[in-house]
Protein backbone atom coordinates (compact mmCIF):
# COMPACT_ATOMS: atom_id res chain seq x y z
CA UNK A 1 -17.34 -45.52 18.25
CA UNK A 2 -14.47 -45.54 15.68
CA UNK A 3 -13.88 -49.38 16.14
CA UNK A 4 -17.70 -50.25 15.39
CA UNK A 5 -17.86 -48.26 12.52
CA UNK A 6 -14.53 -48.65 11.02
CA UNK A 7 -14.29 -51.89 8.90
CA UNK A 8 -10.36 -51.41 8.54
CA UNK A 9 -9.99 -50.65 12.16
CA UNK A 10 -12.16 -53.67 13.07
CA UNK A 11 -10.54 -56.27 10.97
CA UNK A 12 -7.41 -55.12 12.30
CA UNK A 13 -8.40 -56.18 15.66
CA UNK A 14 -9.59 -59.17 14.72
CA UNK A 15 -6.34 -59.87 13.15
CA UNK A 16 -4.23 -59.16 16.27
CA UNK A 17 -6.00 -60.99 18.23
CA UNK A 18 -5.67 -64.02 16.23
CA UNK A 19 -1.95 -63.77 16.29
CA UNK A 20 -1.37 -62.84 19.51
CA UNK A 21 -4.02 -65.91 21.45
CA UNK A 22 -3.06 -68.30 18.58
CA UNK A 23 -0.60 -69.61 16.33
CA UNK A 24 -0.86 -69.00 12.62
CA UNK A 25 2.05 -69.84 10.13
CA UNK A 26 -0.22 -69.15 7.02
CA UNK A 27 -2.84 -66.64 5.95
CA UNK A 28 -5.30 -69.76 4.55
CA UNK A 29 -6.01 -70.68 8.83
CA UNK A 30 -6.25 -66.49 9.30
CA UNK A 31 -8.76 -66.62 6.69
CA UNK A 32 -10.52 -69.93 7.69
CA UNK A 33 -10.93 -68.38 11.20
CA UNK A 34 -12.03 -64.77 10.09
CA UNK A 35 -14.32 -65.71 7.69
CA UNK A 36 -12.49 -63.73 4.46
CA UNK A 37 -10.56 -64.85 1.48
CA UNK A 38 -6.99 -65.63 1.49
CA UNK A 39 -6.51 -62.95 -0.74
CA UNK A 40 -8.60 -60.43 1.33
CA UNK A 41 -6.51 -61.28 4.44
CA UNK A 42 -3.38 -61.15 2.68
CA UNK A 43 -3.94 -57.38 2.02
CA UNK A 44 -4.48 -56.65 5.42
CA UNK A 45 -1.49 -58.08 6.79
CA UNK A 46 0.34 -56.22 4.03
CA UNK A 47 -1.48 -53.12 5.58
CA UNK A 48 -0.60 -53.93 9.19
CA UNK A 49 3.09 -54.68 8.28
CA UNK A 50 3.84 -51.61 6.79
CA UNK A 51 2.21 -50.44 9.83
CA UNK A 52 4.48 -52.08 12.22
CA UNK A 53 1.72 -54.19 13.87
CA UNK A 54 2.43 -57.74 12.70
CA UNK A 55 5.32 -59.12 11.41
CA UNK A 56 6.40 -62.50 9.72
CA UNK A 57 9.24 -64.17 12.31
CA UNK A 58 10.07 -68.15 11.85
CA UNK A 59 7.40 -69.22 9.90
CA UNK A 60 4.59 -67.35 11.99
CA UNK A 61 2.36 -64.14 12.06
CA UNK A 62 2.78 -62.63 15.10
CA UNK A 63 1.84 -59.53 16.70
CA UNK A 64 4.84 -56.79 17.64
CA UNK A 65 4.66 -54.42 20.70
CA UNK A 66 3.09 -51.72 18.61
CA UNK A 67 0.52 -54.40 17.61
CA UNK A 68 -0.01 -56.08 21.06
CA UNK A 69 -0.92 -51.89 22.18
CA UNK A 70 -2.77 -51.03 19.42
CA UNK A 71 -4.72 -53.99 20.56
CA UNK A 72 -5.29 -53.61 24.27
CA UNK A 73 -6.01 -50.06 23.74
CA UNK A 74 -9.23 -50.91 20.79
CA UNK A 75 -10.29 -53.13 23.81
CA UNK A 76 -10.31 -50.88 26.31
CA UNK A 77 -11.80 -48.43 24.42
CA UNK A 78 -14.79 -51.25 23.82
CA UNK A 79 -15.04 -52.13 27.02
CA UNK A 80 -15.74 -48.89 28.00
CA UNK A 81 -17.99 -48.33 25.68
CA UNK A 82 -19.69 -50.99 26.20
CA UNK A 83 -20.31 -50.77 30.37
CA UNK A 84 -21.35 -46.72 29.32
CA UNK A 85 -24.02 -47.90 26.69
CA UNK A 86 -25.41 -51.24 28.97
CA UNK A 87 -26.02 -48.48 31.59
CA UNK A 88 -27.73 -46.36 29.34
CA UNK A 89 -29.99 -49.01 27.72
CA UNK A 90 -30.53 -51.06 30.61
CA UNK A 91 -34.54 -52.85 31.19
CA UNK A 92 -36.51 -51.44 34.10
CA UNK A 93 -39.49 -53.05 34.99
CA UNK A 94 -40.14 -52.18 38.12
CA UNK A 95 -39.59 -48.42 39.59
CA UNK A 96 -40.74 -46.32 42.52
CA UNK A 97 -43.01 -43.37 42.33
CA UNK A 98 -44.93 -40.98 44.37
CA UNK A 99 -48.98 -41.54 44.41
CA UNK A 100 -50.37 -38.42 43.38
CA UNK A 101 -53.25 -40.16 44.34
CA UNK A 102 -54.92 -42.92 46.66
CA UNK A 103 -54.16 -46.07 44.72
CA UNK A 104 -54.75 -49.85 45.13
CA UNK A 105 -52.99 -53.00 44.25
CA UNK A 106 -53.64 -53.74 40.64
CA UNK A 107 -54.60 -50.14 39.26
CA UNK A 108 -52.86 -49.90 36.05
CA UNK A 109 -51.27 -45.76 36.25
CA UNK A 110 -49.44 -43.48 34.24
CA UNK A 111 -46.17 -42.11 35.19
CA UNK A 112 -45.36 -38.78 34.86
CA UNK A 113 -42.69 -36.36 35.65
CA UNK A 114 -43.71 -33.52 37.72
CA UNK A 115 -41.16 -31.23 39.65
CA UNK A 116 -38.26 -33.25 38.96
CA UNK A 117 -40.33 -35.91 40.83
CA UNK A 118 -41.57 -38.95 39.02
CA UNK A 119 -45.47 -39.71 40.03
CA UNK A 120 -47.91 -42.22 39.30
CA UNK A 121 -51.59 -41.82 38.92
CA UNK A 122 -54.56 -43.25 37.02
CA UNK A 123 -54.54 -41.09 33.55
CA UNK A 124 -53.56 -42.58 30.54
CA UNK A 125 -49.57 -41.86 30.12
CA UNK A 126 -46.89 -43.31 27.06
CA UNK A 127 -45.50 -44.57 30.16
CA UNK A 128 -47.47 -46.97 31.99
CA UNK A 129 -47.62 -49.86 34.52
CA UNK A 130 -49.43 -51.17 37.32
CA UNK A 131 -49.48 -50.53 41.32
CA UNK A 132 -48.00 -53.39 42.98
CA UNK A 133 -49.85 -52.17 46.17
CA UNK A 134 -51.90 -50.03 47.82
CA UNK A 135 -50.41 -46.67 48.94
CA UNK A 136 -52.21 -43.12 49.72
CA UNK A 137 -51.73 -39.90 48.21
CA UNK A 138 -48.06 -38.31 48.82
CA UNK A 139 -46.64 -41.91 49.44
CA UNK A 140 -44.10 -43.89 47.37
CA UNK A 141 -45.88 -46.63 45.36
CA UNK A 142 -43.54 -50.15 43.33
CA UNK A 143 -44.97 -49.71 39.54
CA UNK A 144 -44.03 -53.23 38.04
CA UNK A 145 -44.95 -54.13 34.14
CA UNK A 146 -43.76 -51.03 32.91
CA UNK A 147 -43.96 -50.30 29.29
CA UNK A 148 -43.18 -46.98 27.13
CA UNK A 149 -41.12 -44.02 28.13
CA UNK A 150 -41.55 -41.49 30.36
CA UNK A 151 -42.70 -38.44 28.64
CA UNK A 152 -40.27 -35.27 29.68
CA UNK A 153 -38.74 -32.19 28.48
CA UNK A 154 -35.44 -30.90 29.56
CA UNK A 155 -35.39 -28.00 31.91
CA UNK A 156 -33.62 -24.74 30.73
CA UNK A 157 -30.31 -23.82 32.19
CA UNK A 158 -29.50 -20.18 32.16
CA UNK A 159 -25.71 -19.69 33.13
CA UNK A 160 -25.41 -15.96 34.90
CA UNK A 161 -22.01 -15.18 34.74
CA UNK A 162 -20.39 -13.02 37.52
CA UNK A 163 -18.51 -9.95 37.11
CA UNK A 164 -17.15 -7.59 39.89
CA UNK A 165 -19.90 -5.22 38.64
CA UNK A 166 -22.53 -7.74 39.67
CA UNK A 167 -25.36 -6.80 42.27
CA UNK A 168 -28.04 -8.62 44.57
CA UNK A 169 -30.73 -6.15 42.31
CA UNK A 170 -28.81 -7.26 39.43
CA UNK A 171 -29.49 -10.90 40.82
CA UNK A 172 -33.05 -10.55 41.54
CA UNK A 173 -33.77 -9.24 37.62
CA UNK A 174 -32.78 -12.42 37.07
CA UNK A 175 -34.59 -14.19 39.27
CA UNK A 176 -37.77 -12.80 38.39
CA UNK A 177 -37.00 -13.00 34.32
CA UNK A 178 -35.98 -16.86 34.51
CA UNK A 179 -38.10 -18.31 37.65
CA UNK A 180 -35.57 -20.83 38.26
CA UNK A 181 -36.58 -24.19 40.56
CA UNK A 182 -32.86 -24.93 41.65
CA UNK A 183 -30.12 -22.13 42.35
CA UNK A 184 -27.14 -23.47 41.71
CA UNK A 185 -23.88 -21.52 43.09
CA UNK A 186 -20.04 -22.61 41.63
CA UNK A 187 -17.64 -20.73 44.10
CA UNK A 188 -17.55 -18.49 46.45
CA UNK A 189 -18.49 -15.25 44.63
CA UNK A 190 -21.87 -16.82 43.10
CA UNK A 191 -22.53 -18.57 46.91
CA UNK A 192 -21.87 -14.37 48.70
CA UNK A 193 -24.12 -12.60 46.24
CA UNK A 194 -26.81 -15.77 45.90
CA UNK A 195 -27.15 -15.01 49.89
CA UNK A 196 -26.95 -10.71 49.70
CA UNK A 197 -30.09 -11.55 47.33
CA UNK A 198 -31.77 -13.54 49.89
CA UNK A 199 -31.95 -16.72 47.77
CA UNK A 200 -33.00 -19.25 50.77
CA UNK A 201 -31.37 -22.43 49.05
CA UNK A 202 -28.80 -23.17 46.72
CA UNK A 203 -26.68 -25.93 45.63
CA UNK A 204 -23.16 -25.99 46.11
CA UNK A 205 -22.25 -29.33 45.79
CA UNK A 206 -21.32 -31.31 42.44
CA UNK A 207 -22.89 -28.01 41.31
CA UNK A 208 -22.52 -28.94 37.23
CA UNK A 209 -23.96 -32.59 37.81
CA UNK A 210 -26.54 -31.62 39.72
CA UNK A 211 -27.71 -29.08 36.87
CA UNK A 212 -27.66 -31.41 34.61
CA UNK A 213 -29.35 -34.09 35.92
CA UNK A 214 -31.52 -31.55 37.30
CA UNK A 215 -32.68 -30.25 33.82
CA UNK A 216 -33.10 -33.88 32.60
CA UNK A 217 -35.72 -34.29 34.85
CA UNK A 218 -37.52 -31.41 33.56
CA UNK A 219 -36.30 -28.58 36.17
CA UNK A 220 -35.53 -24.78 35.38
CA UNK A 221 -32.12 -24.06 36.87
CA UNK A 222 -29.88 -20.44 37.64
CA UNK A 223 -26.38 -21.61 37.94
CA UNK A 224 -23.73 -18.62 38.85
CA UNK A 225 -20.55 -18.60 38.84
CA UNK A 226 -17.33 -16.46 37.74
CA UNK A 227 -16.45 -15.85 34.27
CA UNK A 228 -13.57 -18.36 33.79
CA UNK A 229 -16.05 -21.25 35.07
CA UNK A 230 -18.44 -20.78 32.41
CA UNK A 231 -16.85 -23.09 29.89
CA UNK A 232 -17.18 -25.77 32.23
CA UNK A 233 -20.26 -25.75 32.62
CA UNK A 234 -20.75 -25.23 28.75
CA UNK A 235 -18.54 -28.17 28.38
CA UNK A 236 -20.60 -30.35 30.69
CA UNK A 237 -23.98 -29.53 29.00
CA UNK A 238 -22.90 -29.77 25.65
CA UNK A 239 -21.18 -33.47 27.05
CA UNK A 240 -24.41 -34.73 28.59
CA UNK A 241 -26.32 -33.25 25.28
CA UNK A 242 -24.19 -35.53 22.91
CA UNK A 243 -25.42 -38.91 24.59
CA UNK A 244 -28.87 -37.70 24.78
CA UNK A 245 -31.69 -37.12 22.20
CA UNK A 246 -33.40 -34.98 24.34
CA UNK A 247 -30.87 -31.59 24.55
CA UNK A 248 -30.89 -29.52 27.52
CA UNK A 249 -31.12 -25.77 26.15
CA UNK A 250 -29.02 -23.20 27.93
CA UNK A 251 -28.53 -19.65 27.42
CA UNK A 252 -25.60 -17.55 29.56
CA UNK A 253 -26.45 -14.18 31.16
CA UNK A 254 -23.98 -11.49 32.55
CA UNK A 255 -25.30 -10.43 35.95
C-alpha cells in the first residue's frame, strides 16, 4: 500500500485534508496540527503547489480540484484496503468442525484439515481448542477458545489446457498421473470431453474461485479449459498467491 509506505504521499494527505475540513491562513497552525516544523511544512506546500494541489487564495491554503481528487481517491484506496485486510486478519474464537471422533463437552481437541474438511479430534494440533459439547463421530462439533493456526498445505493445481487434438485417453493419462480430488471444467469444450472420459463430477460453476479456495484448503485440483482461458486462471492463482504466505503451486498441461 503506496500511501502507508510513502512518507511524501502520506503527508500529502494529511495536508489536504487539513485544508480542505479546516481553515488555515498560515503554515505555523498546519504545522501545530501535523506535528512538523514550520519549515518542514513549508516545503511541502511548495511541493504540492507546483503540483497543482493547494494553492494560496485570500490569505488561505486551500485545496484545488486536482487536490480535493487526489484526496478522495488516497481515501478510497485506504478504505479499501483497509475492509480487505480486517477480513483477512479478523479473531475467530469459536468455529465449527466435524468430530472425527466421539467427543464430550470440555475435551480440549486439535483441529486439523483433512479433505478440504476441517475436523476436530483429541491429538495434540498447533491449532487447538475445546468442545463446547458433546457430539458423535461424523457430526459437526462448536470448538470455542481457539488458539494457534490451523496447520495446512496448499493443494496443487494442474491447469490441462485443451486443444482440438485433445482425447478422453488423453484425459484419463491425466487423471491417473495427477489424482485430482476436484475436476474443475471452464467451458464447454473442457465440460464435453470431462464427460466422454467418464469423470462422474465436475465443477462448473465460479470454476477459478472454487480452485482456489479449493487448493487453500489443501485439495488436489484438474481444471480444463481452452487455451485462451489459461491466463485467467494463471492470473487468479498468481492474485490469490500475492495475499497469501502459503502459495498454491500450479503447473499447466496440454491434453
Amino acid at each position: 500500500m503506496r500511501l502507508l509506505r510513502d512518507i511524501r504521499e502520506g503527508t500529502f494527505v494529511l495536508l489536504l485534508y487539513e485544508v480542505t475540513s479546516r481553515r488555515h491562513a498560515r503554515l505555523k497552525g498546519l504545522a501545530e496540527k501535523l506535528g512538523m516544523t514550520v519549515a518542514g511544512v513549508s516545503e511541502y506546500v511548495k511541493a504540492m503547489e507546483a503540483d497543482g494541489l493547494i494553492r494560496h487564495v485570500a490569505g488561505e491554503y486551500r485545496a484545488t480540484k486536482k487536490g480535493v481528487e487526489f484526496l478522495q481517491e488516497r481515501f478510497r484506496a485506504l478504505r479499501t484496503f483497509v475492509e480487505s485486510s480486517s477480513r483477512e486478519i479478523a479473531i475467530i474464537d469459536q468455529t465449527f468442525a466435524l468430530a472425527a471422533e466421539s467427543l464430550e463437552e470440555g475435551d480440549r481437541v486439535g483441529l486439523f484439515m483433512e479433505g478440504g474438511t476441517l475436523v476436530a479430534r483429541r491429538k495434540a494440533s498447533p491449532s487447538f481448542g475445546v468442545a463446547a459439547g458433546s457430539a458423535a463421530r461424523g457430526d459437526p462439533v462448536s470448538v470455542r477458545d481457539l488458539e494457534g493456526i490451523v496447520e495446512l498445505r496448499p493443494g496443487k493445481v494442474s491447469i490441462g489446457r485443451l486443444t482440438v487434438k485433445s482425447s478422453p485417453d488423453a484425459l484419463r493419462r491425466i487423471l491417473l498421473r495427477t489424482k485430482p480430488n476436484l475436476v474443475a471444467v471452464l467451458d464447454i469444450q473442457a465440460k464435453a470431453l470431462a464427460a466422454k472420459a467418464a469423470v462422474k463430477s465436475v465443477v462448473e460453476f465460479a470454476v477459478v474461485a472454487a480452485t482456489i479456495e479449493a487448493a487453500q484448503r489443501g485439495l488436489r485440483i484438474l481444471l480444463l479449459g481452452s487455451e485462451d482461458r489459461v491466463a485467467e486462471v494463471v492470473a487468479g492463482i498468481e492474485a490469490a498467491n500475492a495475499r497469501s504466505e502459503d502459495k498454491i503451486p500450479y503447473e499447466t498441461l496440454t491434453i
